[in-house]
PDB file of N, CA and C in Angstrom:
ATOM      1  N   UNK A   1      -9.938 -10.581  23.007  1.00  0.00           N
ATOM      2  CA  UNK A   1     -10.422 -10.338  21.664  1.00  0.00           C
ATOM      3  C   UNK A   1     -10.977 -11.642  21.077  1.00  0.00           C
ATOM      4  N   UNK A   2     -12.237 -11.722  20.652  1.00  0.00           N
ATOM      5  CA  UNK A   2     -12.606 -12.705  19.943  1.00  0.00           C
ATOM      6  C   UNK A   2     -11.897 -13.253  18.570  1.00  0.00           C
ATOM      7  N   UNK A   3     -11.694 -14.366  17.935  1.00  0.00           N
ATOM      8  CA  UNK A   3     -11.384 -14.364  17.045  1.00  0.00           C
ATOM      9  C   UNK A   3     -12.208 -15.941  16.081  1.00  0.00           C
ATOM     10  N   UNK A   4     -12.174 -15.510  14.813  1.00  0.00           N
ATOM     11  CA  UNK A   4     -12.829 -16.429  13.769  1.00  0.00           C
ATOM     12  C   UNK A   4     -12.711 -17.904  14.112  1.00  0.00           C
ATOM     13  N   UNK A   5     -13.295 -18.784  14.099  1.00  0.00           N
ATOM     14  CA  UNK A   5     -13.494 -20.121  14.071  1.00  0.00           C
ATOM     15  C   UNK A   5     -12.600 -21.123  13.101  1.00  0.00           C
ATOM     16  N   UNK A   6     -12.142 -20.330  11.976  1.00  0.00           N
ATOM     17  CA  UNK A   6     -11.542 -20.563  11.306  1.00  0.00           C
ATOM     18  C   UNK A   6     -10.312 -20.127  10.566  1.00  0.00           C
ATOM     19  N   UNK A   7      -9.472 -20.963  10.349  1.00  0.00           N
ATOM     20  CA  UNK A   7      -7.911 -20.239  10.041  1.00  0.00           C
ATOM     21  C   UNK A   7      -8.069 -19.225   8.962  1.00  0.00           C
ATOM     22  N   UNK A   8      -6.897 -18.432   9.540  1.00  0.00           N
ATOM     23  CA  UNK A   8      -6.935 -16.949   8.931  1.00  0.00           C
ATOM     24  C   UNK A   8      -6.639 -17.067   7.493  1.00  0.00           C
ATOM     25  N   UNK A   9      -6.071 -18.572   7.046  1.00  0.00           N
ATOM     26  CA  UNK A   9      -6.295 -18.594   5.400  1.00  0.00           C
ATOM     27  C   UNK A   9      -7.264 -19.206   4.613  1.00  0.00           C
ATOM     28  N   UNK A  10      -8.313 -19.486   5.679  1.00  0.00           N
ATOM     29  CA  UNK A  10      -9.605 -19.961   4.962  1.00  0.00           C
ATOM     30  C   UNK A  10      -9.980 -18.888   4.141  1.00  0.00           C
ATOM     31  N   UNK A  11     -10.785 -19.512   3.069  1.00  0.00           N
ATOM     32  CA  UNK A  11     -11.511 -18.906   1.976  1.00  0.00           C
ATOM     33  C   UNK A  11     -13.006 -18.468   2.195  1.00  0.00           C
ATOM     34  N   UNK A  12     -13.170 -17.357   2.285  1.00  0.00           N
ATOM     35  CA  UNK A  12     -14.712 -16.356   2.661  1.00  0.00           C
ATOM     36  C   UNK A  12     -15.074 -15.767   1.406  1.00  0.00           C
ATOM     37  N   UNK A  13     -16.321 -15.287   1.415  1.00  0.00           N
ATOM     38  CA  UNK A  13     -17.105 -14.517   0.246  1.00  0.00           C
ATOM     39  C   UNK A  13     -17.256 -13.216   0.569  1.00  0.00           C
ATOM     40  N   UNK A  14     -16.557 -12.332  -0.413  1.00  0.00           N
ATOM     41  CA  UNK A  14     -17.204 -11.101  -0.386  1.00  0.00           C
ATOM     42  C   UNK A  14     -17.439 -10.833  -1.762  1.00  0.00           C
ATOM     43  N   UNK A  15     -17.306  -9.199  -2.257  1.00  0.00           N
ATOM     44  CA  UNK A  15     -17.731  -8.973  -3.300  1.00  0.00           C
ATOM     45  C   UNK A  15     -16.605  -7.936  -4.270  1.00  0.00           C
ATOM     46  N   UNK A  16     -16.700  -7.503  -5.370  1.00  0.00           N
ATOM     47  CA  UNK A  16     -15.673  -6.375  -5.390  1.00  0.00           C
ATOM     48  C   UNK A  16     -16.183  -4.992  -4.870  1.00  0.00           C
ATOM     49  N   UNK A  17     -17.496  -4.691  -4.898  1.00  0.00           N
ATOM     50  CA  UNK A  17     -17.781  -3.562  -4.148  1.00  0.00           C
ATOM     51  C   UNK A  17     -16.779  -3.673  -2.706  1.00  0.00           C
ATOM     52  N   UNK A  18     -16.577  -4.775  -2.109  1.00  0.00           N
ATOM     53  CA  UNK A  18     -15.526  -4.382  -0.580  1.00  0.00           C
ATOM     54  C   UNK A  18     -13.975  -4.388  -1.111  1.00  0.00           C
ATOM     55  N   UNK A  19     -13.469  -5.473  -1.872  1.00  0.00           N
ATOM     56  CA  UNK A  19     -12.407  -5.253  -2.214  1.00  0.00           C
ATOM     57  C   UNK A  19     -11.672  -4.454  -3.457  1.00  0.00           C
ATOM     58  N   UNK A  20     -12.651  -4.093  -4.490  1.00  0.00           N
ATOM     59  CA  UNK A  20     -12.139  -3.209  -5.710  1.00  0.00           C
ATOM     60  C   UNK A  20     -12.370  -1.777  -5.082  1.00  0.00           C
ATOM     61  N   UNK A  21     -13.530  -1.874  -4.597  1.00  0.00           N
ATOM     62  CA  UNK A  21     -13.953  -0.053  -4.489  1.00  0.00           C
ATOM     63  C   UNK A  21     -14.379   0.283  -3.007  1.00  0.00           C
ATOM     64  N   UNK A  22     -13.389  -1.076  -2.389  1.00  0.00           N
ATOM     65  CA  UNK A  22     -13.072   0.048  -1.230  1.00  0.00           C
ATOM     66  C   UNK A  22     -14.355   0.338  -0.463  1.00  0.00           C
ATOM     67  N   UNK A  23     -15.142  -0.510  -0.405  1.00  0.00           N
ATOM     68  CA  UNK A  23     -16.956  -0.517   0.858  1.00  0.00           C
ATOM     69  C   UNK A  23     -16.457  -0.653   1.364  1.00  0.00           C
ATOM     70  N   UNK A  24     -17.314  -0.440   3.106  1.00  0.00           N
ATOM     71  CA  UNK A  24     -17.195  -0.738   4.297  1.00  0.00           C
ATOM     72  C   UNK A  24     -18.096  -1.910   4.271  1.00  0.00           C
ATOM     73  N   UNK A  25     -17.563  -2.817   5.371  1.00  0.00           N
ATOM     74  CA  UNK A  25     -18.157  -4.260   5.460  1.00  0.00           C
ATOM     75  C   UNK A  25     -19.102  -3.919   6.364  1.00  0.00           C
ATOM     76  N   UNK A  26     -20.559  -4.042   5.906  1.00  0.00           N
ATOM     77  CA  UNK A  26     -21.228  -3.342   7.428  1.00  0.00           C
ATOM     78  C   UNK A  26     -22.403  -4.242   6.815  1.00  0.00           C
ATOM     79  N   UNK A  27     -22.363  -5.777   6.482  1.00  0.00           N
ATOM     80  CA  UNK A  27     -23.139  -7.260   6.799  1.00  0.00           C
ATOM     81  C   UNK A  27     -22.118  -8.242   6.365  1.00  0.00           C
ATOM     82  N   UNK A  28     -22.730  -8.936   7.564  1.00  0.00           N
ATOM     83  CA  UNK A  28     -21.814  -9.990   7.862  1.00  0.00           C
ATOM     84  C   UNK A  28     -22.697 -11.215   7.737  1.00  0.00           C
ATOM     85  N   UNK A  29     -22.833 -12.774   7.365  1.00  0.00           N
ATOM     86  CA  UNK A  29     -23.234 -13.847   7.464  1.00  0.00           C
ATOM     87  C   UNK A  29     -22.258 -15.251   7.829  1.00  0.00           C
ATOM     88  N   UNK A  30     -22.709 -15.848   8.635  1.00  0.00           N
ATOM     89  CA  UNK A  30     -22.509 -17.124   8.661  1.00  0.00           C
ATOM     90  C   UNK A  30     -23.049 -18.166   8.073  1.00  0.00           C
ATOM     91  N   UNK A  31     -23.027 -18.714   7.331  1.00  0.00           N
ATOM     92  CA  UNK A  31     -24.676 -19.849   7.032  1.00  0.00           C
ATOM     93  C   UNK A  31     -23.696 -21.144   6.785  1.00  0.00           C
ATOM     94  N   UNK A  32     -24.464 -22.428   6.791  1.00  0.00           N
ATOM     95  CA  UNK A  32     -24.116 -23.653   7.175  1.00  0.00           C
ATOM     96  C   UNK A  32     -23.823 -23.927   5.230  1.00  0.00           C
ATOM     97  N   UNK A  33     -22.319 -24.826   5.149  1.00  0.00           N
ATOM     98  CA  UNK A  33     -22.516 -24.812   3.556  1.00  0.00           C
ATOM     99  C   UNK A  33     -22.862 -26.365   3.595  1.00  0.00           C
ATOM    100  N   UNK A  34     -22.611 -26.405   2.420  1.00  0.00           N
ATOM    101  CA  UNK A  34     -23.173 -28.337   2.355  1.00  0.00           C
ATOM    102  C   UNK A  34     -22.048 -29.877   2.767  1.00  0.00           C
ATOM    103  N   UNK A  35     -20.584 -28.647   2.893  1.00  0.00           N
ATOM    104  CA  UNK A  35     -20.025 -29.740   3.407  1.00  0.00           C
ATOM    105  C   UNK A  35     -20.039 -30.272   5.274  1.00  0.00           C
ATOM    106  N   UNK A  36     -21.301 -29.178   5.669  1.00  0.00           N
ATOM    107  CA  UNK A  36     -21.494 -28.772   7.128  1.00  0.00           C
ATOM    108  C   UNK A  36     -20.482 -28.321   7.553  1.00  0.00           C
ATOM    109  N   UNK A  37     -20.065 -27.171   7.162  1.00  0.00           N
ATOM    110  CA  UNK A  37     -19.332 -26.049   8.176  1.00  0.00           C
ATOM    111  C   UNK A  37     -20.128 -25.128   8.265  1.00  0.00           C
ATOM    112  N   UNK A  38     -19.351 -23.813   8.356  1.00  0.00           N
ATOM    113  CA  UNK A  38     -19.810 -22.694   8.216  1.00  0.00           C
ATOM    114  C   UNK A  38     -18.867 -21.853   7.116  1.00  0.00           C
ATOM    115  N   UNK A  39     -19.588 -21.233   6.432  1.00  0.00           N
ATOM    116  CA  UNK A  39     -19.462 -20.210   5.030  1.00  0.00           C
ATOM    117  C   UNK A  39     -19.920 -18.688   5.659  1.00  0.00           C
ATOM    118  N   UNK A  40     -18.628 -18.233   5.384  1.00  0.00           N
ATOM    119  CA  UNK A  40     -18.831 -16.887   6.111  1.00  0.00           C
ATOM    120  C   UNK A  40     -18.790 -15.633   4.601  1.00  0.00           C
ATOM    121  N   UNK A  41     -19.574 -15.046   4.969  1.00  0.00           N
ATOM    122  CA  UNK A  41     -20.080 -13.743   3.358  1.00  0.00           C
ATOM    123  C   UNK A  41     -19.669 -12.308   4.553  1.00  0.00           C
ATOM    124  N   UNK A  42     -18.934 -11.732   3.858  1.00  0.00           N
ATOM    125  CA  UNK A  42     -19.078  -9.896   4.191  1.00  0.00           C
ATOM    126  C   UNK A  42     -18.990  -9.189   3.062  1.00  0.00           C
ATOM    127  N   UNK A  43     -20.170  -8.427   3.514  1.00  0.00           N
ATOM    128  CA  UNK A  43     -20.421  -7.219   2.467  1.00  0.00           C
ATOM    129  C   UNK A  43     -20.709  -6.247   2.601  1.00  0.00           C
ATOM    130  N   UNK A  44     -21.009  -5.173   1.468  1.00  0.00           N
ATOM    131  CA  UNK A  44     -21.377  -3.872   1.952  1.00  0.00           C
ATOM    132  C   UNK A  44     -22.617  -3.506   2.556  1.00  0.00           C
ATOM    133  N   UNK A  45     -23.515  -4.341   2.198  1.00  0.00           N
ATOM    134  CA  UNK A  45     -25.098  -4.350   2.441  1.00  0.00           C
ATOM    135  C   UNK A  45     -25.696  -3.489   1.274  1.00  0.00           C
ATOM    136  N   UNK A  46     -25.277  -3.252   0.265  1.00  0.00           N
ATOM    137  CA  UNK A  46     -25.772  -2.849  -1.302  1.00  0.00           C
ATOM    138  C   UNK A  46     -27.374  -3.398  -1.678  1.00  0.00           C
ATOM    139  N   UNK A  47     -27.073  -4.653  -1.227  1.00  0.00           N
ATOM    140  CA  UNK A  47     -27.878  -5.453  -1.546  1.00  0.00           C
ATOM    141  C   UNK A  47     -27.865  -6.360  -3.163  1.00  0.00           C
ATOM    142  N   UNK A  48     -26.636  -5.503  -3.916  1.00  0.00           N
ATOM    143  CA  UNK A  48     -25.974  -6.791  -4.967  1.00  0.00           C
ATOM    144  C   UNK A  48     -24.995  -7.717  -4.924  1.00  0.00           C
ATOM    145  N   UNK A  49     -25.753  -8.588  -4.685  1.00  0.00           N
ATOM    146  CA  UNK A  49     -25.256  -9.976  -4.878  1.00  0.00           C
ATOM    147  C   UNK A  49     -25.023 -10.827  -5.794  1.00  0.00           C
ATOM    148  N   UNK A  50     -24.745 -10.342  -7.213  1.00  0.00           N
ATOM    149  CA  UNK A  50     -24.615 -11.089  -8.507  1.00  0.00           C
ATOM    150  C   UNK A  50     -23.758 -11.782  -8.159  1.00  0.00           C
ATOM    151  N   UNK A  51     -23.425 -13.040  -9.004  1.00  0.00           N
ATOM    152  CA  UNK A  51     -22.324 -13.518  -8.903  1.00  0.00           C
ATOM    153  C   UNK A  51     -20.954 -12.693  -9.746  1.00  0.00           C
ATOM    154  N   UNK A  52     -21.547 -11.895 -10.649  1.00  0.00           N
ATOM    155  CA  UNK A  52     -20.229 -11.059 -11.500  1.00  0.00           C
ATOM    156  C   UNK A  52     -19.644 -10.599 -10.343  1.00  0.00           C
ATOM    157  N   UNK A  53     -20.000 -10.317  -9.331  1.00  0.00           N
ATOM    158  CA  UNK A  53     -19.943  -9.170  -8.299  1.00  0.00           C
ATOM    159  C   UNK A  53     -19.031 -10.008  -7.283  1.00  0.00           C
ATOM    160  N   UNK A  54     -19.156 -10.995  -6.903  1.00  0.00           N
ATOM    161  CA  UNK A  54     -19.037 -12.313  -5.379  1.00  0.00           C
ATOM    162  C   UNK A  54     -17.339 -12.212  -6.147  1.00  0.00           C
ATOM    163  N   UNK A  55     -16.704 -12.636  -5.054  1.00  0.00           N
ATOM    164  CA  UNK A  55     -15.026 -12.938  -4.998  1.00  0.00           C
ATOM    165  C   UNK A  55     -14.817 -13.764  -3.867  1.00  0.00           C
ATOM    166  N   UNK A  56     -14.116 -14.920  -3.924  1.00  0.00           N
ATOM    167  CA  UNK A  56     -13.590 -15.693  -2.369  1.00  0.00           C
ATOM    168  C   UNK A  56     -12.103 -14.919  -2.058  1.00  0.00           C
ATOM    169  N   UNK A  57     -11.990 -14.865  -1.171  1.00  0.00           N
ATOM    170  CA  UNK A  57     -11.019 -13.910  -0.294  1.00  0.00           C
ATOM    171  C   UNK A  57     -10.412 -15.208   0.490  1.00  0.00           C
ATOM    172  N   UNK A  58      -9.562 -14.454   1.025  1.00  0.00           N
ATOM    173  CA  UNK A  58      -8.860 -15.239   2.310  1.00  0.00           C
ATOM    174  C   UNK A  58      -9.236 -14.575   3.544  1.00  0.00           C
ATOM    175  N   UNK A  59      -9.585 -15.085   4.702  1.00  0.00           N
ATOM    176  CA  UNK A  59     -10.126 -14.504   5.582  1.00  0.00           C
ATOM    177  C   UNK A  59      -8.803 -13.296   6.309  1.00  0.00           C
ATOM    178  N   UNK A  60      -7.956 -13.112   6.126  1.00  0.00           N
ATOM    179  CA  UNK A  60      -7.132 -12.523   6.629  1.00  0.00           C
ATOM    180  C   UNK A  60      -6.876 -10.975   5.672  1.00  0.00           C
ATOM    181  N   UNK A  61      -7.920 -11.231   4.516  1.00  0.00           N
ATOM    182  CA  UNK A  61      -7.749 -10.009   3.274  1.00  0.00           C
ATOM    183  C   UNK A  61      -8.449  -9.188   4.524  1.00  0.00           C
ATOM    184  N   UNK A  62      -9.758  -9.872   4.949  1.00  0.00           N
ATOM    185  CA  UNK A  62     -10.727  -9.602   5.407  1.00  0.00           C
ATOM    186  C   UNK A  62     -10.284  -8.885   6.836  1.00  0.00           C
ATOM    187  N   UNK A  63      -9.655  -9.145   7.683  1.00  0.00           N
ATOM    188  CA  UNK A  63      -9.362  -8.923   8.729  1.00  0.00           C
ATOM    189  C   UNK A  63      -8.404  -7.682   8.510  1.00  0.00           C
ATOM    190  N   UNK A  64      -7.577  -7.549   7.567  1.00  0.00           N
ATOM    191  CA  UNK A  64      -6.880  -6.818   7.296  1.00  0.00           C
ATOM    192  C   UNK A  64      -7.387  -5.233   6.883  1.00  0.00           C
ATOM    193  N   UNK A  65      -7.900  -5.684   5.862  1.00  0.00           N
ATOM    194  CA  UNK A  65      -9.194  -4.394   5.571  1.00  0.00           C
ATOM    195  C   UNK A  65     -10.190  -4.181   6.623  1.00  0.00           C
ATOM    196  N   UNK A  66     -10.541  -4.690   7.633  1.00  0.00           N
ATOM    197  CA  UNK A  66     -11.681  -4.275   8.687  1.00  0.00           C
ATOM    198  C   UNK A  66     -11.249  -4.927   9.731  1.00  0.00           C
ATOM    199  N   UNK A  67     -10.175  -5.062  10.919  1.00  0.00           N
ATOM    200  CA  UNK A  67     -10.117  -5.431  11.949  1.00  0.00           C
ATOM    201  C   UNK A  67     -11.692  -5.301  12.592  1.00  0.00           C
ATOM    202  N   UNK A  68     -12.631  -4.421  12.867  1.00  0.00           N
ATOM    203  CA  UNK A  68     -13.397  -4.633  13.270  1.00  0.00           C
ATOM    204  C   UNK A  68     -14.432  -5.503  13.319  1.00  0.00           C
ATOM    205  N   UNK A  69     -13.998  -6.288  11.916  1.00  0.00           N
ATOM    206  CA  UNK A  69     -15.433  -7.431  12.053  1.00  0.00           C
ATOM    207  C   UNK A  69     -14.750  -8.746  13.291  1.00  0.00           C
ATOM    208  N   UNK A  70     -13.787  -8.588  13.514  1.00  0.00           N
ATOM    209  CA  UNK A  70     -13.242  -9.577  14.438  1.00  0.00           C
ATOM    210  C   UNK A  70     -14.721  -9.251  16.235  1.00  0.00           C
ATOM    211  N   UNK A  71     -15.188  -8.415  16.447  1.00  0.00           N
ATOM    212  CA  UNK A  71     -16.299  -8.075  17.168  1.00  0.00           C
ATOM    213  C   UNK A  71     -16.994  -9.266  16.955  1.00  0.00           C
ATOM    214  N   UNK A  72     -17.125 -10.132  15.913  1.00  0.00           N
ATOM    215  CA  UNK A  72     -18.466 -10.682  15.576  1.00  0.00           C
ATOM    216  C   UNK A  72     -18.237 -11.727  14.913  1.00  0.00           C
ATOM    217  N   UNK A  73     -16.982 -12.268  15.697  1.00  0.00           N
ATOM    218  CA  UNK A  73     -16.094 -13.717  15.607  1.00  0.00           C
ATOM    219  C   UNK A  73     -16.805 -14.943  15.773  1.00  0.00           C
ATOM    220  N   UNK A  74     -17.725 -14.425  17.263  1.00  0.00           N
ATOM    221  CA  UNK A  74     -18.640 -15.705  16.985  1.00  0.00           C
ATOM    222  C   UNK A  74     -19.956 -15.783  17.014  1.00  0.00           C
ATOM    223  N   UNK A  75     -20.165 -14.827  15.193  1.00  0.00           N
ATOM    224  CA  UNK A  75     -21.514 -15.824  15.108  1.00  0.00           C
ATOM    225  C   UNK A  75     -21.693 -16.038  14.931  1.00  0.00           C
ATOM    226  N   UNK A  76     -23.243 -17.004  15.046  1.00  0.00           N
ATOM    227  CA  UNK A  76     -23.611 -18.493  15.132  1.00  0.00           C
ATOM    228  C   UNK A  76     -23.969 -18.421  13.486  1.00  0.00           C
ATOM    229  N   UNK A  77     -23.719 -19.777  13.038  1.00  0.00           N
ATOM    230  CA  UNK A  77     -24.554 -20.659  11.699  1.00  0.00           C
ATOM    231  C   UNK A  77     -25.980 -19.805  11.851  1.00  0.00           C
ATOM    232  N   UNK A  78     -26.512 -19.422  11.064  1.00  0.00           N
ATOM    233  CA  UNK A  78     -27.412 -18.969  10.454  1.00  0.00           C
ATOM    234  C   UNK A  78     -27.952 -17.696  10.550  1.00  0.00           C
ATOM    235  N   UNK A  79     -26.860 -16.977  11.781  1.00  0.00           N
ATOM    236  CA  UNK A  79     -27.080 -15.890  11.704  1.00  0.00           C
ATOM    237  C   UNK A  79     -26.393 -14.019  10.705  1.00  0.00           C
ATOM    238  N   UNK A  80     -26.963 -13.452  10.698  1.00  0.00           N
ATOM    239  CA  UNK A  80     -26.538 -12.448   9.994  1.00  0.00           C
ATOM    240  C   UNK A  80     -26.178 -11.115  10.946  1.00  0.00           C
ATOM    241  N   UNK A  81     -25.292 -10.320  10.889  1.00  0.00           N
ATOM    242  CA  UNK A  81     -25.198  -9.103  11.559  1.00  0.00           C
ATOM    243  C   UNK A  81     -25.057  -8.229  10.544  1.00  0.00           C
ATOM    244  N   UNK A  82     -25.328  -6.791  11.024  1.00  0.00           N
ATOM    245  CA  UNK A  82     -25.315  -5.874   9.866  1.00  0.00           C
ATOM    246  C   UNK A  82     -25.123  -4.738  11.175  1.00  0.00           C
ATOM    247  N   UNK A  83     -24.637  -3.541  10.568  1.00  0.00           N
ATOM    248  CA  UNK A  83     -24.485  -2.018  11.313  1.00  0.00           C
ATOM    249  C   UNK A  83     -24.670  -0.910   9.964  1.00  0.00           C
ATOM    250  N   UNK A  84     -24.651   0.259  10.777  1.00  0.00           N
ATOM    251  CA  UNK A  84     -25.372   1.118   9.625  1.00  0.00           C
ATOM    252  C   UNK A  84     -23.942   2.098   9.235  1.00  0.00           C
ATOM    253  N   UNK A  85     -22.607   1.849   9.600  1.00  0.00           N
ATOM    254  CA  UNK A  85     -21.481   2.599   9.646  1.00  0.00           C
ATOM    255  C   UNK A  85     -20.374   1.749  10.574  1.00  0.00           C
ATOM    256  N   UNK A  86     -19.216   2.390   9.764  1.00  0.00           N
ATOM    257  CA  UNK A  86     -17.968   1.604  10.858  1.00  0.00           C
ATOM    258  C   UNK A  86     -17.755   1.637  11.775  1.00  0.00           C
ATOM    259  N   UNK A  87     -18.391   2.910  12.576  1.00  0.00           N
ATOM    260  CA  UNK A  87     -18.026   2.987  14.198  1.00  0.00           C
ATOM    261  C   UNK A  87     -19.704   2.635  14.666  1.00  0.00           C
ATOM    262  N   UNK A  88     -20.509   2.505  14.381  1.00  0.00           N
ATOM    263  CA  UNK A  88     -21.864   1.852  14.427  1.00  0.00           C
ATOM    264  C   UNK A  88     -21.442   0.623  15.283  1.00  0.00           C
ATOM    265  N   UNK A  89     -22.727   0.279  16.117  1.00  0.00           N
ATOM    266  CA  UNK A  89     -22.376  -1.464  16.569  1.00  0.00           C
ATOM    267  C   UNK A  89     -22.951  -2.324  15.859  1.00  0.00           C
ATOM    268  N   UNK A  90     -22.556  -3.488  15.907  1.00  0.00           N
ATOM    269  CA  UNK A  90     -23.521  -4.310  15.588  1.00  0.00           C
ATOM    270  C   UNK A  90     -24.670  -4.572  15.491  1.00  0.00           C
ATOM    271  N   UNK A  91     -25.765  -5.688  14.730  1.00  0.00           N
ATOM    272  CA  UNK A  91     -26.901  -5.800  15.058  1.00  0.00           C
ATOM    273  C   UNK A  91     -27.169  -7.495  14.372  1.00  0.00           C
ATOM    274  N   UNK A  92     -27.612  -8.592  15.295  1.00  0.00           N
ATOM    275  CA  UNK A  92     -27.038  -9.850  14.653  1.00  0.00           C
ATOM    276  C   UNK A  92     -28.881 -10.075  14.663  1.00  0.00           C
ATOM    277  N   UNK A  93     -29.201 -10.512  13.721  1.00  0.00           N
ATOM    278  CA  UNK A  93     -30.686 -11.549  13.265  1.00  0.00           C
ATOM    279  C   UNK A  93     -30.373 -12.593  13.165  1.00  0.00           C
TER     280      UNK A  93
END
């Protein structure tokens, strides 16, 4: 089983659409932050991204609510994956 790059109490971005109301996480990002790591975002793929909306999580909220994003443990800095449903596969840009 693959697993995250980073400890399971690191701090990730999602939104309350995944954690208030209960979305399925079906986009995922990695992107490089400015202290040069990696900043990991899951979301519903809504496509709102306000900040009213954004929440930092602990990566283990995350794992907890969707064992399945563990599939897609490692990907790379700058890439994005997205699927169109939970039993859907992946699809990484």
């Amino acid at each position: 089983m693959k697993t995250f790059p980073i400890p399971r109490d690191a701090m990730v971005v999602t939104s309350t659409f995944v954690i208030k109301e209960q979305m399925p996480i079906l986009e995922v990002s990695h992107e490089d932050d400015e202290e040069g790591g990696g900043l990991w975002q899951f979301h519903c793929g809504n496509g709102d991204y306000s900040m009213s909306k954004m929440q930092l999580v602990r990566l283990d909220t995350i794992l907890t609510m969707d064992p399945s994003v563990n599939q897609i443990a490692d990907l790379e800095i700058g890439k994005t994956a997205h699927r169109k449903g939970l039993e859907s596969p992946w699809s990484v840009i």
